[in-house]
N, C-alpha and C. Protein backbone atom coordinates (compact mmCIF):
# COMPACT_ATOMS: atom_id res chain seq x y z
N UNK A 1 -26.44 -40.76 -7.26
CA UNK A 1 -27.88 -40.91 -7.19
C UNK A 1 -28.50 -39.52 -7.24
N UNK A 2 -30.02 -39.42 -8.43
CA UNK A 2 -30.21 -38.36 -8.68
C UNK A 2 -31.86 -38.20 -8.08
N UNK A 3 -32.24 -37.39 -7.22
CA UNK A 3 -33.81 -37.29 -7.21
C UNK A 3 -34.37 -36.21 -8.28
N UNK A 4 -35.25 -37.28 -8.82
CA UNK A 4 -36.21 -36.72 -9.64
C UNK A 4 -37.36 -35.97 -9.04
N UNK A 5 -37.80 -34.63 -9.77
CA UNK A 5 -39.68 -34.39 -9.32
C UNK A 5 -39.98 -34.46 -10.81
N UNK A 6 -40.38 -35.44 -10.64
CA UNK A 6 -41.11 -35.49 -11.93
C UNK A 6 -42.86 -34.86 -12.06
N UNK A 7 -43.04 -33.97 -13.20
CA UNK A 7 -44.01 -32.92 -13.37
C UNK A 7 -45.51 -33.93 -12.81
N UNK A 8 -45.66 -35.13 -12.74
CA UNK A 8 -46.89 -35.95 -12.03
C UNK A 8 -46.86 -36.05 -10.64
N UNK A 9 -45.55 -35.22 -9.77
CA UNK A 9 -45.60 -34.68 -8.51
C UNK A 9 -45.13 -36.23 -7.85
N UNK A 10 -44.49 -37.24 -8.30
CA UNK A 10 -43.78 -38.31 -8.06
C UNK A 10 -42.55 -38.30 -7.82
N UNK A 11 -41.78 -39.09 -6.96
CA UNK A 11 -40.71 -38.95 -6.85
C UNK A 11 -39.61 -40.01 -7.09
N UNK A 12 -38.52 -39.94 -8.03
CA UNK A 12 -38.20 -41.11 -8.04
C UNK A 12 -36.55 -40.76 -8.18
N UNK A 13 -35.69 -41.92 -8.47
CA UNK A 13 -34.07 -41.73 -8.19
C UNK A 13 -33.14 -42.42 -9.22
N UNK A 14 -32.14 -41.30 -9.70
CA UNK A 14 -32.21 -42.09 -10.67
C UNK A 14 -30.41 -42.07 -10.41
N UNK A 15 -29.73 -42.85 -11.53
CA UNK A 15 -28.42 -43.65 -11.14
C UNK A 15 -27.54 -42.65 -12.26
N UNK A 16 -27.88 -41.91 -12.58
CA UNK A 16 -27.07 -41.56 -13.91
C UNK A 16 -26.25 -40.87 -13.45
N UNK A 17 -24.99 -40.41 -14.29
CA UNK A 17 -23.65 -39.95 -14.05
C UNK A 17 -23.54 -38.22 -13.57
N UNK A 18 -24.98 -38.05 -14.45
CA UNK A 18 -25.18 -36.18 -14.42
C UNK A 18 -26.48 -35.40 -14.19
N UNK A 19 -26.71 -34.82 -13.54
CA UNK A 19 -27.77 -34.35 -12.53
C UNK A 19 -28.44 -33.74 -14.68
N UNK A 20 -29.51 -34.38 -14.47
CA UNK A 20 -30.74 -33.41 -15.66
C UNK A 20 -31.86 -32.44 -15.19
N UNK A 21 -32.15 -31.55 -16.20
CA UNK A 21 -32.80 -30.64 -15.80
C UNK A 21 -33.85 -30.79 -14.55
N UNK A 22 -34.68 -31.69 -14.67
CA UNK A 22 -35.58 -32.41 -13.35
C UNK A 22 -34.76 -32.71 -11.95
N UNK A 23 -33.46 -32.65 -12.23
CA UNK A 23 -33.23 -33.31 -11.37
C UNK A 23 -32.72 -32.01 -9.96
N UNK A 24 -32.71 -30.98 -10.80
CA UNK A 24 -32.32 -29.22 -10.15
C UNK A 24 -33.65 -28.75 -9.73
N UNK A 25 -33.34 -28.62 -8.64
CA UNK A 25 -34.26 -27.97 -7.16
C UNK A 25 -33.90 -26.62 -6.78
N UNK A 26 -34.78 -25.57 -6.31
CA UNK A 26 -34.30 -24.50 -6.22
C UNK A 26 -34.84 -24.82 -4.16
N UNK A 27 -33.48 -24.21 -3.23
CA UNK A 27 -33.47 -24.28 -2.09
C UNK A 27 -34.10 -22.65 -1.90
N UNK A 28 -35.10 -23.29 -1.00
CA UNK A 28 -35.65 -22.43 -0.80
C UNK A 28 -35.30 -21.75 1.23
N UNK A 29 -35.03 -21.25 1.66
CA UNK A 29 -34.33 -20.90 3.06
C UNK A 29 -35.54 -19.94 3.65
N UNK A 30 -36.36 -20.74 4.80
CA UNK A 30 -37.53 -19.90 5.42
C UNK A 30 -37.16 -18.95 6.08
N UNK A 31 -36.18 -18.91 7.00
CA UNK A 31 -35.46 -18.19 8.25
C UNK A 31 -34.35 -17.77 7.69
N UNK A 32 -33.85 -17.97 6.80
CA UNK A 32 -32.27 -17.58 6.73
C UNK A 32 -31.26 -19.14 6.97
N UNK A 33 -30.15 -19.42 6.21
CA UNK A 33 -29.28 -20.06 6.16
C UNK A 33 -29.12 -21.05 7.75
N UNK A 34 -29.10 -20.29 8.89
CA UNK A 34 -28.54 -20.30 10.27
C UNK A 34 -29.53 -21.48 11.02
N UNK A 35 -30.92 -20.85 10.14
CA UNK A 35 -32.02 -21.72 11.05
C UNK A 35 -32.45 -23.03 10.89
N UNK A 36 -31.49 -23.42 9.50
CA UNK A 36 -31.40 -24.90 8.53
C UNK A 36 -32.77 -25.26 7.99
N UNK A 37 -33.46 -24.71 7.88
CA UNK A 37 -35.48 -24.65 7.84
C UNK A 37 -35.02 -24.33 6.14
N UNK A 38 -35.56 -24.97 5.67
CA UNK A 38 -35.68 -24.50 3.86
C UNK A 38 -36.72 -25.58 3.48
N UNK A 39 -37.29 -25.55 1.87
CA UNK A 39 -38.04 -26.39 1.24
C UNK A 39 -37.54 -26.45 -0.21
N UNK A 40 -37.97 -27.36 -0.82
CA UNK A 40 -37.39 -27.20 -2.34
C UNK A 40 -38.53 -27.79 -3.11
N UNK A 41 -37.97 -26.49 -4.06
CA UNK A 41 -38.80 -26.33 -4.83
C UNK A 41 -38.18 -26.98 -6.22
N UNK A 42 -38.98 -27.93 -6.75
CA UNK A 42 -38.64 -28.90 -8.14
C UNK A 42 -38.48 -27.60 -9.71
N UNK A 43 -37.98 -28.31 -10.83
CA UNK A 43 -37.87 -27.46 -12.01
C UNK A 43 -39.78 -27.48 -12.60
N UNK A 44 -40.54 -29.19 -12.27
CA UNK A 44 -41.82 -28.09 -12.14
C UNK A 44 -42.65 -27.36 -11.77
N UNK A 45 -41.81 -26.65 -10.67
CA UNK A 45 -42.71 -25.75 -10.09
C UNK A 45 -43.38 -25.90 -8.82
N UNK A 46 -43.59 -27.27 -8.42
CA UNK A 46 -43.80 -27.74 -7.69
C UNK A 46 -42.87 -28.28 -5.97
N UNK A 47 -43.48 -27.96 -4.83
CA UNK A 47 -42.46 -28.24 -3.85
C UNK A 47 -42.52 -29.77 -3.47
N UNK A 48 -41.54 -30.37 -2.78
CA UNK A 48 -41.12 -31.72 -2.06
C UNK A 48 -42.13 -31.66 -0.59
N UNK A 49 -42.26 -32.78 -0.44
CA UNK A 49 -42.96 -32.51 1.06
C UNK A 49 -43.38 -33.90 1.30
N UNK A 50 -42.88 -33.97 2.86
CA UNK A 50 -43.50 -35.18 3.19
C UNK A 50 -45.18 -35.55 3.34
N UNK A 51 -45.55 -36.48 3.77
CA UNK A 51 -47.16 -36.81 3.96
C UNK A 51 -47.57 -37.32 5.00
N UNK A 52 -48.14 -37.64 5.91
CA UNK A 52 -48.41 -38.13 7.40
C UNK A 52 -48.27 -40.06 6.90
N UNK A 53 -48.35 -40.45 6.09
CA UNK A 53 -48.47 -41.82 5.48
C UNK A 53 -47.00 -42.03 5.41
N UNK A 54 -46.09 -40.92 5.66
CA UNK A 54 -44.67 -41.34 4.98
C UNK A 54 -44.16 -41.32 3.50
N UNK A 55 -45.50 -40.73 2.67
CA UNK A 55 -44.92 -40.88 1.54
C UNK A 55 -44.11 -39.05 1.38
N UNK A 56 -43.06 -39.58 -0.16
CA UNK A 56 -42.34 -38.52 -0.10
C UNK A 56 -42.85 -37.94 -1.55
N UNK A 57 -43.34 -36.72 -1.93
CA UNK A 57 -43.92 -36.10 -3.26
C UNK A 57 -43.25 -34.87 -3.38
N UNK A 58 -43.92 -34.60 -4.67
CA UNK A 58 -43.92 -33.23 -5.40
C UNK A 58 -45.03 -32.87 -5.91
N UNK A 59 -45.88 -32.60 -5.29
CA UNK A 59 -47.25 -32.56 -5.74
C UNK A 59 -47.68 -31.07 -5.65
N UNK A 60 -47.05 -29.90 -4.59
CA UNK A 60 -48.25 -28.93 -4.23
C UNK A 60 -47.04 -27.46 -4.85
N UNK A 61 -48.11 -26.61 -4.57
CA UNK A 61 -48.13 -25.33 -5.83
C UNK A 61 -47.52 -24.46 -4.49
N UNK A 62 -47.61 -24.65 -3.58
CA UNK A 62 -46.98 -23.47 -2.45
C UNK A 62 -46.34 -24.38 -0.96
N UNK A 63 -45.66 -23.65 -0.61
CA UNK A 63 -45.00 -24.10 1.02
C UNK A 63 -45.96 -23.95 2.06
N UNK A 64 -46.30 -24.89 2.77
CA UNK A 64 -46.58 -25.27 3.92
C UNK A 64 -45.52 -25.77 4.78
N UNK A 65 -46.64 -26.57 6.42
CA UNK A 65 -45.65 -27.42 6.70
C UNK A 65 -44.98 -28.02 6.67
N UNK A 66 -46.02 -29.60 5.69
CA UNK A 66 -45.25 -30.47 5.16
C UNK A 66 -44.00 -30.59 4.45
N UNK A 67 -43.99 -29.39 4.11
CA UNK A 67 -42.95 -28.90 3.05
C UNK A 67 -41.61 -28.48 3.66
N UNK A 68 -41.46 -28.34 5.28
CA UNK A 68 -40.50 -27.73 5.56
C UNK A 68 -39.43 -28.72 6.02
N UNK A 69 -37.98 -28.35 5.50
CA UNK A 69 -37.06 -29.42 5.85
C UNK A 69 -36.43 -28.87 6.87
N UNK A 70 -35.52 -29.43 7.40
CA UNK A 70 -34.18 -29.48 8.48
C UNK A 70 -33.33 -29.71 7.96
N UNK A 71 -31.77 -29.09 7.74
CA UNK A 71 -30.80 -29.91 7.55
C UNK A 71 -29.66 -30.37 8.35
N UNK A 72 -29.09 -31.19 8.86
CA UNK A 72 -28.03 -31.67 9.55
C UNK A 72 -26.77 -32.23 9.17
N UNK A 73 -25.70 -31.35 9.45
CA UNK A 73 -24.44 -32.37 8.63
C UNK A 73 -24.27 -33.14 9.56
N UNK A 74 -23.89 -34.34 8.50
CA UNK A 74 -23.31 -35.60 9.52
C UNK A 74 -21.79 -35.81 9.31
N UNK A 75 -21.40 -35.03 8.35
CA UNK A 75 -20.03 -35.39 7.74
C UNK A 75 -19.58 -34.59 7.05
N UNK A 76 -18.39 -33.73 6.77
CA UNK A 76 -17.95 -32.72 5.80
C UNK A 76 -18.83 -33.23 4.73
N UNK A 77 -19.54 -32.58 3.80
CA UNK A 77 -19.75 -32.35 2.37
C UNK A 77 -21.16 -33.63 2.69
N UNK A 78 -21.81 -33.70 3.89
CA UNK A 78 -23.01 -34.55 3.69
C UNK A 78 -24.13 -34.28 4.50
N UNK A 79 -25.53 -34.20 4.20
CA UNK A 79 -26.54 -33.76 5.05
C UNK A 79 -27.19 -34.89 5.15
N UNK A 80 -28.26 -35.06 6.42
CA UNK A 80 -29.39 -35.58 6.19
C UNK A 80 -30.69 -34.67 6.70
N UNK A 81 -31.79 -35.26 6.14
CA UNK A 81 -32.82 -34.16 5.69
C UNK A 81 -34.38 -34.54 6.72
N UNK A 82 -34.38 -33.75 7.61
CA UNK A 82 -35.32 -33.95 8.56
C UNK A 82 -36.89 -33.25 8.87
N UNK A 83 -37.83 -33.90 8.43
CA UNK A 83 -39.25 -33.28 8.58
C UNK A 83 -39.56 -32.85 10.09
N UNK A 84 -39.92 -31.95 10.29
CA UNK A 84 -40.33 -31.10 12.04
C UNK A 84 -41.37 -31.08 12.47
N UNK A 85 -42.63 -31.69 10.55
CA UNK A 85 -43.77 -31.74 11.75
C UNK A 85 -44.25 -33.04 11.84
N UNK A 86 -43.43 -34.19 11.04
CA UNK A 86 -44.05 -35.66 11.49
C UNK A 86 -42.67 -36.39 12.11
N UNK A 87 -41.33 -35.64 12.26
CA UNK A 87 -40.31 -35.98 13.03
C UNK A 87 -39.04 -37.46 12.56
N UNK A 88 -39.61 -37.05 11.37
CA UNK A 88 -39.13 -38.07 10.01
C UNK A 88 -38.01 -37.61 9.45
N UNK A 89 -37.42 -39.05 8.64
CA UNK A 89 -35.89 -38.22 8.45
C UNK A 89 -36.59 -38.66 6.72
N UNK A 90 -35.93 -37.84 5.74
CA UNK A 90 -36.00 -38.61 4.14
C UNK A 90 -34.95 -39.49 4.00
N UNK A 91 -35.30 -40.73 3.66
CA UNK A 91 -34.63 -42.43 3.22
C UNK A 91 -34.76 -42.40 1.80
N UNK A 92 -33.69 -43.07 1.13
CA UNK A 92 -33.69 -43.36 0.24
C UNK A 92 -33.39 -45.01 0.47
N UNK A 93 -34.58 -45.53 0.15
CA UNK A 93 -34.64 -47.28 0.31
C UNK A 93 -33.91 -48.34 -0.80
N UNK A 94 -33.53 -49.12 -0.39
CA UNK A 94 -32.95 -50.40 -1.66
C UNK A 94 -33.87 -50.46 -2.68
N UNK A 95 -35.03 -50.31 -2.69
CA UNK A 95 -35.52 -50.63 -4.05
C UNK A 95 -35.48 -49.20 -4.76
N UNK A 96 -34.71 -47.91 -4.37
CA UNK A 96 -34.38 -46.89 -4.99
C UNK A 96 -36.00 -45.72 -4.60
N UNK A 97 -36.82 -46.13 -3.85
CA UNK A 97 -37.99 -45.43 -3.66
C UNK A 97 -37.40 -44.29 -2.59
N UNK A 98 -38.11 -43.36 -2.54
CA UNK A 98 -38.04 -42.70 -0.97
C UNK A 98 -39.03 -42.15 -0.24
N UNK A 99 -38.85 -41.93 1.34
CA UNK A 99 -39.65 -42.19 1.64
C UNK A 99 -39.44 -41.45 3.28
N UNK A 100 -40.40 -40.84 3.63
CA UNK A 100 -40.40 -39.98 5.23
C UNK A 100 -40.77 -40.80 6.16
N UNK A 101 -39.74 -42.00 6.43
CA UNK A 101 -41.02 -42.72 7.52
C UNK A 101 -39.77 -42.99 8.51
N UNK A 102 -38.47 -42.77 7.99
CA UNK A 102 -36.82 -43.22 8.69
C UNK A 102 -37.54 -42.31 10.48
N UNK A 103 -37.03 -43.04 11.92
CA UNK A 103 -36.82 -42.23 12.79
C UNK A 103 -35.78 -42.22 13.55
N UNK A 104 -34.60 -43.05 13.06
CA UNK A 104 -33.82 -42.99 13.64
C UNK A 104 -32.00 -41.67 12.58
N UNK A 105 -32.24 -40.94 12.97
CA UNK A 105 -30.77 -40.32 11.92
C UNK A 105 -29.88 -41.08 11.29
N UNK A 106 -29.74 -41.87 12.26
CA UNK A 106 -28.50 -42.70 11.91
C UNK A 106 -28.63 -43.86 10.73
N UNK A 107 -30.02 -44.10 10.53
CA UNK A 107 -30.63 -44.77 9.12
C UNK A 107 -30.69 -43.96 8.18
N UNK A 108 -30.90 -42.37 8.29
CA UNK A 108 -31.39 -41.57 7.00
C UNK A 108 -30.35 -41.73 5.70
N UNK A 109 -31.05 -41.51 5.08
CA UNK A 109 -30.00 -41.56 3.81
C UNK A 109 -29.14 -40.41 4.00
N UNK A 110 -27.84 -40.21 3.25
CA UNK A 110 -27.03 -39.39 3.66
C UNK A 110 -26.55 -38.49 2.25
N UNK A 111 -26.95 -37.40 2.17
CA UNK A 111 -27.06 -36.36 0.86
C UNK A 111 -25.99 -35.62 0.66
N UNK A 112 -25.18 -35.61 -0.61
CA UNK A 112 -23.85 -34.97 -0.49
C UNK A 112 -24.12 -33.60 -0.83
N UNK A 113 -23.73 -32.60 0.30
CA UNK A 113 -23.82 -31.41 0.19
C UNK A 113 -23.85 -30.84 -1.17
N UNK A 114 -24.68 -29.80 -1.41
CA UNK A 114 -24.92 -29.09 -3.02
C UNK A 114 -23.85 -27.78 -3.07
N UNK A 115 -23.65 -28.06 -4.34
CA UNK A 115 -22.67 -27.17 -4.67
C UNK A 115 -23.53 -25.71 -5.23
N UNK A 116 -23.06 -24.51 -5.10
CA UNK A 116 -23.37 -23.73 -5.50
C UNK A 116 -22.55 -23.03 -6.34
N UNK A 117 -23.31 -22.06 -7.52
CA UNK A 117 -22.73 -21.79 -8.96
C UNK A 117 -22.51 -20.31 -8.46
């Protein structure tokens, strides 16, 4: 499973075998590696960020709050991804949507660690 930012600042997931250009995020690290605080930033330019409604986008041109993640391993080679200022985890739901509204960890969707080149 691949998250898209698609350039209309939407977010969507897609099933295909091989991560496409949209589908590469640049991690962005506020504090340094240690402090797990990063945001990502989409191929358009645009960052991820949750919304007080729960919705999950790619809509804005710079980092804020909304924008700031947590990461937590739950498992060799798996994270899940936690908002700090509405206390939300990111879900990836059955109908393939996603969405900041998870509060329990143990529901969040579970993200297989990124490889680096």
């Amino acid at each position: 499973m691949w998250i898209t930012g698609a350039p209309s600042g939407g977010i969507v997931s897609r099933r295909e075998p091989t991560p496409a250009a949209w589908e590469k995020f640049k991690i962005e690290f506020t504090g340094g590696i240690t402090d797990r605080m990063f945001q990502l930033k989409s191929s358009s330019g645009k960052y991820l960020r949750c919304l007080g409604d729960g919705s999950f986008r790619a809509d804005t041109d710079g980092p804020g709050t909304d924008e700031n993640f947590i990461f937590y391993s739950t498992a060799p080679n798996e994270l899940i991804f936690f908002n700090p200022k509405y206390n939300k985890y990111v879900k990836l739901n059955d109908d393939a949507s996603i969405d900041c509204k998870e509060e329990n960890w143990e529901k969040a969707t579970k993200w297989t660690s990124p490889t680096f080149a």
